[in-house]
Protein backbone atom coordinates (compact mmCIF):
# COMPACT_ATOMS: atom_id res chain seq x y z
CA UNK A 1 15.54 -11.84 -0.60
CA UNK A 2 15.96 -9.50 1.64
CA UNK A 3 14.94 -8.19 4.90
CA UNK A 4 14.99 -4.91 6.93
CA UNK A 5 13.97 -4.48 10.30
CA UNK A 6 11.61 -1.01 11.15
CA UNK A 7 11.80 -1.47 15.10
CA UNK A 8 10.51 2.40 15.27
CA UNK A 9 7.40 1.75 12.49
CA UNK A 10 8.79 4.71 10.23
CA UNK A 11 7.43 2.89 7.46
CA UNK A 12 3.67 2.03 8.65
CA UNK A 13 4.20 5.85 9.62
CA UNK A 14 5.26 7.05 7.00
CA UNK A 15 2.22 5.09 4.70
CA UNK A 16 -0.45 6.21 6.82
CA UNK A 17 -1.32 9.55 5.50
CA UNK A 18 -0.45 8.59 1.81
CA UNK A 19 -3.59 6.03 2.56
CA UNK A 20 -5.72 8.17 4.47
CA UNK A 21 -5.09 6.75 7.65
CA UNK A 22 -5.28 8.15 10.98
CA UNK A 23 -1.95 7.67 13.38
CA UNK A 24 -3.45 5.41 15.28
CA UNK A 25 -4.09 2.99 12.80
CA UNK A 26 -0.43 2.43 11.13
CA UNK A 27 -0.31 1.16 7.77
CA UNK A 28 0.70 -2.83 8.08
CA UNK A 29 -0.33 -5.47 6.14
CA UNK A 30 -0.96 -3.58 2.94
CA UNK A 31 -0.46 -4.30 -0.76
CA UNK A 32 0.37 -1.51 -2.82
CA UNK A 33 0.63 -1.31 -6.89
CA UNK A 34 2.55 1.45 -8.94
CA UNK A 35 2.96 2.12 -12.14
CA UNK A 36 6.13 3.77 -13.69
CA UNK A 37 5.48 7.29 -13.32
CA UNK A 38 5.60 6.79 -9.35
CA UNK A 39 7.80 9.15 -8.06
CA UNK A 40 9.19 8.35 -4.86
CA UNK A 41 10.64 11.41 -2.90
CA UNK A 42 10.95 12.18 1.00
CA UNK A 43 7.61 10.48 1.89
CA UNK A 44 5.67 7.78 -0.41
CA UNK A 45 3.59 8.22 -2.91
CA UNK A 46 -0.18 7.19 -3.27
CA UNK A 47 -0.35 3.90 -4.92
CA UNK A 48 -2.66 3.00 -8.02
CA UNK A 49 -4.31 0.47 -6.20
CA UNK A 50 -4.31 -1.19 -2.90
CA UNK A 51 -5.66 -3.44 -0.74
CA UNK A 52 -4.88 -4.56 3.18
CA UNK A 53 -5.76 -6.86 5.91
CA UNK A 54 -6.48 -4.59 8.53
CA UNK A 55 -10.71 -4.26 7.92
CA UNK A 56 -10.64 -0.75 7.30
CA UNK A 57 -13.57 -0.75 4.88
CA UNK A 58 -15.10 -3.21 1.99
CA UNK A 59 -13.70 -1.11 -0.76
CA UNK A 60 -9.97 -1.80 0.33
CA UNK A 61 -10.25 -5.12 2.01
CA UNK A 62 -8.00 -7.69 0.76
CA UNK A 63 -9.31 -9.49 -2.15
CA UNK A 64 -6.99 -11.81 -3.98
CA UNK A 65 -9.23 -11.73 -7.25
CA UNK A 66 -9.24 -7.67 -7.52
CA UNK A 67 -5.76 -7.80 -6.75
CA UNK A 68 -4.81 -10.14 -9.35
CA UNK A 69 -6.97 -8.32 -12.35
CA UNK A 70 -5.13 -4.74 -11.12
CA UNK A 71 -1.92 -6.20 -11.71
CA UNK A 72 -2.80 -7.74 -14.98
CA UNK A 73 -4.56 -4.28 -15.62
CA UNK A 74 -0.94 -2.48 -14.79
CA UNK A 75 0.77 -5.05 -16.69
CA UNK A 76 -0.90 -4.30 -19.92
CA UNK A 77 0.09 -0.94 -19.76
């Protein structure tokens, strides 16, 4: 494992747009799924699926049964 400290939130930063976030509402506590053809370049690309835990709406909130059948779903692939 491995851990890496973002004291400055670059990363939640960086996210926010890719998710359609405002700035003032940083992209934490979010689950993201890829599939191979992601290509990562200077700022993130939009995930397949994803979910979070910050009640931004219904349609994204985290829900460990949706979660589970995208991954199978990406999986499969």
């Amino acid at each position: 494992m491995t851990h890496y400290w973002d004291g400055n939130g670059e990363l939640v930063k960086a996210f926010s747009p890719v998710l359609g976030l405002d700035a003032g509402n940083p992209a934490w506590d979010v689950y993201l799924l890829y599939d191979g053809n992601a290509e990562w370049a200077d700022t993130p690309p939009k995930p397949i699926f994803w979910q979070e835990q910050l009640g931004i709406s219904d349609e994204t909130t985290l829900n460990p049964e949706k979660m589970t059948e995208a991954i199978k779903k990406l999986l499969n692939k």
